[in-house]
Protein backbone atom coordinates (compact mmCIF):
# COMPACT_ATOMS: atom_id res chain seq x y z
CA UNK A 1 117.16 172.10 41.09
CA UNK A 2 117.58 170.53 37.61
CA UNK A 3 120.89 169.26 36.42
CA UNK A 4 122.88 168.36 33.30
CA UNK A 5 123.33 165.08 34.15
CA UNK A 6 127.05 165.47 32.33
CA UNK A 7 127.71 165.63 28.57
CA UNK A 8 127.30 161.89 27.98
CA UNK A 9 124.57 161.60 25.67
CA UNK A 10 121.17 159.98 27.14
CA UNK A 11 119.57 157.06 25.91
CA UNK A 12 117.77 155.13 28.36
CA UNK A 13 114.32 155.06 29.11
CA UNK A 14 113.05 154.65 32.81
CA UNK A 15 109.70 153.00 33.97
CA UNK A 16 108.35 153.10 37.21
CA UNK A 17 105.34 150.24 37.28
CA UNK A 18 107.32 147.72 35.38
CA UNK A 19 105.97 144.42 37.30
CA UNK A 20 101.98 146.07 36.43
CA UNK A 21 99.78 145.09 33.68
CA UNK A 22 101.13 148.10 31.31
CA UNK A 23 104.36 148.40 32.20
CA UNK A 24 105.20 144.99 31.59
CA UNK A 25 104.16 145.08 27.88
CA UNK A 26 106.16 148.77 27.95
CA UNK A 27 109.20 147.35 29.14
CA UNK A 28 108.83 144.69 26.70
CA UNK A 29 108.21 146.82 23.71
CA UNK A 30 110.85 149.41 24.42
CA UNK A 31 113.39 146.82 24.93
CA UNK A 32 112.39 145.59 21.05
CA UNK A 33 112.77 148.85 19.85
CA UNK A 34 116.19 150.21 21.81
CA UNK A 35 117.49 147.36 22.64
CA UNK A 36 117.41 145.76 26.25
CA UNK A 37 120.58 147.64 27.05
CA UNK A 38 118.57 150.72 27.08
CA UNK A 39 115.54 150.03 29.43
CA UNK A 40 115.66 150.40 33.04
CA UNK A 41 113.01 148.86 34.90
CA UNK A 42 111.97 150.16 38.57
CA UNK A 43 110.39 147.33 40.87
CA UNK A 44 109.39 146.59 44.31
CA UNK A 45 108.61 143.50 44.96
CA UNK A 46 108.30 141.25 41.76
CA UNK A 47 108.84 142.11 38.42
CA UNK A 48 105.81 140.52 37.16
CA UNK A 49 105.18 139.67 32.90
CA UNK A 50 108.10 140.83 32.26
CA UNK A 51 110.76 139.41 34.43
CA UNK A 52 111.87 137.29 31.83
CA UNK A 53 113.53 140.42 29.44
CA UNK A 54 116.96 140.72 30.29
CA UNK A 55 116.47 144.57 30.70
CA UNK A 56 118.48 146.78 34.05
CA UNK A 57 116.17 145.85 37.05
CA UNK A 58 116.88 148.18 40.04
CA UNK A 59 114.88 147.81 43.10
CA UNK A 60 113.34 151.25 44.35
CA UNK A 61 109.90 152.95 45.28
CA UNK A 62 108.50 155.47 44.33
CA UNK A 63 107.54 156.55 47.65
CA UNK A 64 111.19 156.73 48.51
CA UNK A 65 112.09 159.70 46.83
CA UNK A 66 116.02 158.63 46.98
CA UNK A 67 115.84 155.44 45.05
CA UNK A 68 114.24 156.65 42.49
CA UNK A 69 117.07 159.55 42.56
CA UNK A 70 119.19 156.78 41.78
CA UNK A 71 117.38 154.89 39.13
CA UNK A 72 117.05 158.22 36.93
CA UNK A 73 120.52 159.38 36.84
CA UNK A 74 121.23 159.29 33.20
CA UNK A 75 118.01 159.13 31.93
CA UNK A 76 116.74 160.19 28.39
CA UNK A 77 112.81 159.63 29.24
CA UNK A 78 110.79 158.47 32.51
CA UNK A 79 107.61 156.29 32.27
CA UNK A 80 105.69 157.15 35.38
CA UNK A 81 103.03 153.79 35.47
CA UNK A 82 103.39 153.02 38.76
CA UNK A 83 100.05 153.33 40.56
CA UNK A 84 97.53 151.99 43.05
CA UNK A 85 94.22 151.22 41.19
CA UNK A 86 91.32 150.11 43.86
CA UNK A 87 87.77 150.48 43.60
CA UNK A 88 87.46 149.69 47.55
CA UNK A 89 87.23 153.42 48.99
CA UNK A 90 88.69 152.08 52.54
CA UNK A 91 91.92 152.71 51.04
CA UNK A 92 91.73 156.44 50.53
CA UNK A 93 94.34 156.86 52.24
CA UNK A 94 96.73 154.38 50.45
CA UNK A 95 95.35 156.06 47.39
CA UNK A 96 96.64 159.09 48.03
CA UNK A 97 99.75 158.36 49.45
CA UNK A 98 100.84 155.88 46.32
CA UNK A 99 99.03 158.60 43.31
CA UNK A 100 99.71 161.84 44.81
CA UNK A 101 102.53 161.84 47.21
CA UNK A 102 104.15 159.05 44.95
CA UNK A 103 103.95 161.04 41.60
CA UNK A 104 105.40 163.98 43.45
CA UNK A 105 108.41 162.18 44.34
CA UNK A 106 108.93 160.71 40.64
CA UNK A 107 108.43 164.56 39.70
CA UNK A 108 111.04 165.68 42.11
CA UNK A 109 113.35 163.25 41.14
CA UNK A 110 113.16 163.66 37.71
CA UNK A 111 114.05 167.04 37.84
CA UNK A 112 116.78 166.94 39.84
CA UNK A 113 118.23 163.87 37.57
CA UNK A 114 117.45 166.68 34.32
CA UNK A 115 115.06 163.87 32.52
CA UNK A 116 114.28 164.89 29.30
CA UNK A 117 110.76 163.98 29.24
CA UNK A 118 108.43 162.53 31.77
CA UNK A 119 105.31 160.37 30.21
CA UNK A 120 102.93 160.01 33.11
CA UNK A 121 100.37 157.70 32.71
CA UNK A 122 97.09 158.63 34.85
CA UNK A 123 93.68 157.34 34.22
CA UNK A 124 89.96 158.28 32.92
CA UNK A 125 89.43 158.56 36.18
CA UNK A 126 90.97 161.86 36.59
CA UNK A 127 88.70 163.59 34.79
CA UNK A 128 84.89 164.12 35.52
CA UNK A 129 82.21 161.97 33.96
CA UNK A 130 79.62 164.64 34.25
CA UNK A 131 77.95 165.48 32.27
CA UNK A 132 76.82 162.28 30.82
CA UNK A 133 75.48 163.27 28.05
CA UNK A 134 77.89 165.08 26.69
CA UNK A 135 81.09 164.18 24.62
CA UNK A 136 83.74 163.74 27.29
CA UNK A 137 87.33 165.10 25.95
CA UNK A 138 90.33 166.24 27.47
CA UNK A 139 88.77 169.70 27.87
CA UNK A 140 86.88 168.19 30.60
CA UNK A 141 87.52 169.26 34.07
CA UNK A 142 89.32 167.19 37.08
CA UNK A 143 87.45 164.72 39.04
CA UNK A 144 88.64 166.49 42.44
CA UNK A 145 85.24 167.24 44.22
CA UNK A 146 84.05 165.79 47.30
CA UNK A 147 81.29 163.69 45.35
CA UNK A 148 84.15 162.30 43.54
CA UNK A 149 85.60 158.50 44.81
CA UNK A 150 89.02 158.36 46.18
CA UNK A 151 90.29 156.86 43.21
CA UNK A 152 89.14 159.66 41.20
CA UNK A 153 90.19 162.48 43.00
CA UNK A 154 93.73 160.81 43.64
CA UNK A 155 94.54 160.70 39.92
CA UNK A 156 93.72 164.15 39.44
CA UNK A 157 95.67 165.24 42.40
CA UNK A 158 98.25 163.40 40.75
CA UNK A 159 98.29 165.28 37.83
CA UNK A 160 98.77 168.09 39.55
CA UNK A 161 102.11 167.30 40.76
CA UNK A 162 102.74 166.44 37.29
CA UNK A 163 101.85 170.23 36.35
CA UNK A 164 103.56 171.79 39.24
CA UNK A 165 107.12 169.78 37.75
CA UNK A 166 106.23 171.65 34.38
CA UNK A 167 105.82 175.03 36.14
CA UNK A 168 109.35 174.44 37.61
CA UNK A 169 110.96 173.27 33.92
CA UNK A 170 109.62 169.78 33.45
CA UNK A 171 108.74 168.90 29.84
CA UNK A 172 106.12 166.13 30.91
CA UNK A 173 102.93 164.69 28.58
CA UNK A 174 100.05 162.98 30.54
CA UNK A 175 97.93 160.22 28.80
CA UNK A 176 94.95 159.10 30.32
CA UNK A 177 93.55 155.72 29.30
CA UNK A 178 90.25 154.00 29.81
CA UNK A 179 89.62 150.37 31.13
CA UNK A 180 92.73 148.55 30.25
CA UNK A 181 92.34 144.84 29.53
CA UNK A 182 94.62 142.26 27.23
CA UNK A 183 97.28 140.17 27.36
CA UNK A 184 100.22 140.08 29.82
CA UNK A 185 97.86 140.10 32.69
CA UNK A 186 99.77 138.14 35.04
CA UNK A 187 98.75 139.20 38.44
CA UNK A 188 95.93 139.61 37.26
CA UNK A 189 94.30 143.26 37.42
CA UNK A 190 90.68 143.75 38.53
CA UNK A 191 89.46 143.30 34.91
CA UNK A 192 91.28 140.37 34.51
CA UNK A 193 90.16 139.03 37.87
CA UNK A 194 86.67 139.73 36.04
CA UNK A 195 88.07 137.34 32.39
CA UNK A 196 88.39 134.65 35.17
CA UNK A 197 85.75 135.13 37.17
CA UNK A 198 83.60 134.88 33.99
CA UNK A 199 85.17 131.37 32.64
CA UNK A 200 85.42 129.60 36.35
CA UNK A 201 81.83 130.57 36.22
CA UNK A 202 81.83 132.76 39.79
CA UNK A 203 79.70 135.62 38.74
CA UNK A 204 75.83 134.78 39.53
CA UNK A 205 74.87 137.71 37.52
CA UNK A 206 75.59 140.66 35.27
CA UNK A 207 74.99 144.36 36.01
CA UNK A 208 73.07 146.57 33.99
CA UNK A 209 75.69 148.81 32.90
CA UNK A 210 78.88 148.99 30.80
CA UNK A 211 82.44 150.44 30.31
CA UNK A 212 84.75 151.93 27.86
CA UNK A 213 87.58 149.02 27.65
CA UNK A 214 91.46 149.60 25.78
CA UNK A 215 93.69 147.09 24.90
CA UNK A 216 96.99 146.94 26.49
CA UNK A 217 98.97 147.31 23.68
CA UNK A 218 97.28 150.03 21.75
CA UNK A 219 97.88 152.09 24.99
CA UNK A 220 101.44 151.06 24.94
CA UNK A 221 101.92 152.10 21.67
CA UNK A 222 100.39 155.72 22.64
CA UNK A 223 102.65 156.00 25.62
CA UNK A 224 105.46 154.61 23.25
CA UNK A 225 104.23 158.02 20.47
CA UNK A 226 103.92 160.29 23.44
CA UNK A 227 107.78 160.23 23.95
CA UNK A 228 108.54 161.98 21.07
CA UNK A 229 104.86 163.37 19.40
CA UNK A 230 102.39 165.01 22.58
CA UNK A 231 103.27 168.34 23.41
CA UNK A 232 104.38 169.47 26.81
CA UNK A 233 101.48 169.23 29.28
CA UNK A 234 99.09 168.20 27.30
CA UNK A 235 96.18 165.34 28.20
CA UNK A 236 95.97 162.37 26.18
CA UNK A 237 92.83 160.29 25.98
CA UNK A 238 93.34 156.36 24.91
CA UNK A 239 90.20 155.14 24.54
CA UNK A 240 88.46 152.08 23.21
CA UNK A 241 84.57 151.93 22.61
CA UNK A 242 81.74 151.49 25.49
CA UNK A 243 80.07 148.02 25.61
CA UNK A 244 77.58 147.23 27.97
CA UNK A 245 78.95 143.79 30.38
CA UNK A 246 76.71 142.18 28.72
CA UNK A 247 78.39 142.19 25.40
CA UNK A 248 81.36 141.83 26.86
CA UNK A 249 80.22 138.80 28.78
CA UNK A 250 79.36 137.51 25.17
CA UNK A 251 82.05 137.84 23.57
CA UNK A 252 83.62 135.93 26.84
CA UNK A 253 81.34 133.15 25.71
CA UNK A 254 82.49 133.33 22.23
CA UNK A 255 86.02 133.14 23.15
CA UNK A 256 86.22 130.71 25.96
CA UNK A 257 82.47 128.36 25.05
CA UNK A 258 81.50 128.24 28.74
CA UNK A 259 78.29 129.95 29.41
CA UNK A 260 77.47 133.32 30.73
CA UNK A 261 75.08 134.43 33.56
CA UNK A 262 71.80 134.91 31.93
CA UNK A 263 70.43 136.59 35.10
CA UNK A 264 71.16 140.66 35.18
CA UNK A 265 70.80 143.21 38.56
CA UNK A 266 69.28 146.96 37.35
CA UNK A 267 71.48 148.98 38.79
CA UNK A 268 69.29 149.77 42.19
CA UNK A 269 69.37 146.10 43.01
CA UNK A 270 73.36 146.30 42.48
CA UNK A 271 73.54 149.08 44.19
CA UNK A 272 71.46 147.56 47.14
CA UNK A 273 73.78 144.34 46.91
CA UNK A 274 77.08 145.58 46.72
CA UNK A 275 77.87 146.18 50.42
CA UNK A 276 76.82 142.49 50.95
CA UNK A 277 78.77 141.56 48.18
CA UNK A 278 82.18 143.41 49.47
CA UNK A 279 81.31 141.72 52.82
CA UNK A 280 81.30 137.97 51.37
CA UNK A 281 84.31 138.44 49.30
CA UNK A 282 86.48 139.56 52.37
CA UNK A 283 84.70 137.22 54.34
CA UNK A 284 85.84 134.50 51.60
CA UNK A 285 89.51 136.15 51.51
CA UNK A 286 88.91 137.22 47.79
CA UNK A 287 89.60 140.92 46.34
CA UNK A 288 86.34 142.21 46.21
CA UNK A 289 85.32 143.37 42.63
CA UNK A 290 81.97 144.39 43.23
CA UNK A 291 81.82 147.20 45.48
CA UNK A 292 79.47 150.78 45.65
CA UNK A 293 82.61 152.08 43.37
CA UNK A 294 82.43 149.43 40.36
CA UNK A 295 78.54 149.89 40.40
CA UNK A 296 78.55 153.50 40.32
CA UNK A 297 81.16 153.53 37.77
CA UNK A 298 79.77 151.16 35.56
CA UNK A 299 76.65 152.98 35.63
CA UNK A 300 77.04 156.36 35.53
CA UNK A 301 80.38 156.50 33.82
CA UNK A 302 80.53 158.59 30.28
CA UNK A 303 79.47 156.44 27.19
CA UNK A 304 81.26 159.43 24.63
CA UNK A 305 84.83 159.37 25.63
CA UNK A 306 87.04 161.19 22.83
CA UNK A 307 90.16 159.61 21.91
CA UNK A 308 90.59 162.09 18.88
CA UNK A 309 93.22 164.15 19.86
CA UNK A 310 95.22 160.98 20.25
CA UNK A 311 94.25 159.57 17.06
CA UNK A 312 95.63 162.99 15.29
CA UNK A 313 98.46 163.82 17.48
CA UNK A 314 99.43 159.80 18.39
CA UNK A 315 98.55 157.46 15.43
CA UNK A 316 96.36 155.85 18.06
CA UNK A 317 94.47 153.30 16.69
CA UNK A 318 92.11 150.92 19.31
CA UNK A 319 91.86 147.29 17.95
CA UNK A 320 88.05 145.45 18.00
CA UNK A 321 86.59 144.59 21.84
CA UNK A 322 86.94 140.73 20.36
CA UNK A 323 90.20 140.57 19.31
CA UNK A 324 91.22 141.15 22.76
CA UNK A 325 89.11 140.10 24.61
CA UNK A 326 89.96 136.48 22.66
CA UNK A 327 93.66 137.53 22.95
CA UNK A 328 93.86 137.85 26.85
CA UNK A 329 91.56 134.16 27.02
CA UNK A 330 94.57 132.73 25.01
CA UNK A 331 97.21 134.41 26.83
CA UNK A 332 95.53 133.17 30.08
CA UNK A 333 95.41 129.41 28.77
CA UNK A 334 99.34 129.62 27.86
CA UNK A 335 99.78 130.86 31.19
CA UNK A 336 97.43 128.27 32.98
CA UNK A 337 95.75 130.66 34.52
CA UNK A 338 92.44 129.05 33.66
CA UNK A 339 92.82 126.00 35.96
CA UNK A 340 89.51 126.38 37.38
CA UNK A 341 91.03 125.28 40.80
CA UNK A 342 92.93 128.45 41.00
């Protein structure tokens, strides 16, 4: 199943998820280091933050396993980003077809095209929170139980595929980042949605829980190490540090001057709101951010996520909570994407 490719040696890298939050800063940062030349970019629709790089765009999907047959041929490494992240568990279904079924295909492909290395970026998500109180590393097992959301289980199903390429001669690394927030949010992504929500002052109140957030670019650079430093089928954990939402709606404050809900839900009253919540947002044609998912997660997810391995094995190196959570404010000002009319 896996060829040569020919004797021509291989130096182009290959990301799926280019028009997304990280694979727009990836496309940009490997085009700075090889050269713009030597990044192909895979996109469906729009090529998102970084449609400006004058990089190889090729339109394919990855749930046509053809085109992306045709957008590997000749390629050194494959940057798997391309993903459907939802906390809305009415799309279980799309879930699995886009993580699972979708990751198989890029698999497939990439062994058939004789890719050198495949870096597939999955999530926290793949891997279960419980138990809570202990330190959660990449020892941890899958998230792939029935108490599990379909987010969850579709990442780890995902790496799966990733494992059953390796069993057939893939040499493929899998880093697993936390909350992913910075700059070069364009679309924007759910926690970006949240930076907005926060300054157009649309959030009533907070919720009495917290996350583990990552900067954009610190997991870039990871993915960037991970080419040439993880070892074949091994985990890698980016993380940042957990903060509750409502330092993080501080440090909005700080950054941006308009004020921050001073009301907060305990979590049984979110949990108790949340359908009604999901149910108004639809109603109101918005993306609904609160929803049973985000409350769970923010409540019950791990506050001792390990990104040691990473740090030895990756020079990863996670930047202060401010620094970007100031960073993305700016980049969303420069953008105008703070017109509170939007």
């Amino acid at each position: 199943m896996k060829s040569s490719g020919g004797g021509r040696p291989r130096t182009v890298r290959v990301i799926t998820g280019a028009s997304g939050h990280i694979g727009g800063v990836l496309a940009r940062a490997l085009a700075e280091r090889h050269g713009p030349r030597q990044v192909r970019a895979i996109y469906r629709k729009r090529r998102g933050t970084a449609a400006d790089l004058d990089i190889a765009w090729v339109n394919g999907d990855i749930l046509n396993r053809e085109s992306l047959i045709a957008a590997f041929k000749g390629a050194e490494t494959v940057f798997h980003l391309a993903a459907l992240v939802s906390i809305d568990s009415v799309r279980a279904q799309e879930l699995h077809r886009t993580n699972v079924m979708g990751t198989r295909n890029v698999v497939e492909a990439a062994l058939e095209c004789g890719v050198r290395r495949l870096v597939h970026v999955s999530s926290i998500h793949a891997f279960d929170q419980h138990p809570l109180d202990e330190v959660l590393d990449e020892r941890r097992g899958p998230a792939d139980g029935p108490h599990h959301g379909p987010y969850d289980r579709s990442k780890a199903a995902g790496e799966v595929e990733v494992r059953r390429g390796i069993d057939h001669g893939l040499d493929a690394v899998i880093v697993n980042p936390t909350s992913v927030i910075g700059p070069y949010d364009g679309r924007p992504s759910l926690m970006g949605q949240v930076f907005l929500d926060l300054y157009r002052r649309r959030i009533p109140a907070l919720i009495a829980g917290g996350y583990d957030w990552v900067d954009v670019r610190d997991v870039v650079s990871a993915v960037m190490a991970a080419e040439t430093q993880a070892r074949c089928g091994e985990n890698y954990l980016v993380s940042g540090q957990w903060n509750t939402m409502r330092k993080f709606a501080q440090l909005s404050q700080q950054a941006t001057g308009v004020a921050v809900p001073r009301l907060q839900f305990p979590v049984f009253v979110a949990r108790l709101w949340a359908p009604c919540q999901v149910f108004l947002d639809r109603s109101r044609g918005r993306r609904p951010l609160y929803t049973p998912t985000a409350v769970r997660v923010m409540a019950e997810g791990n506050r001792q996520i390990s990104s040691a391995k990473a740090q030895a094995q990756l020079g990863f190196l996670p930047r202060p909570l401010a620094e970007s959570v100031n960073d993305t404010y700016r980049w969303f000002d420069e953008h105008g994407m703070l017109d509170a009319r939007a």
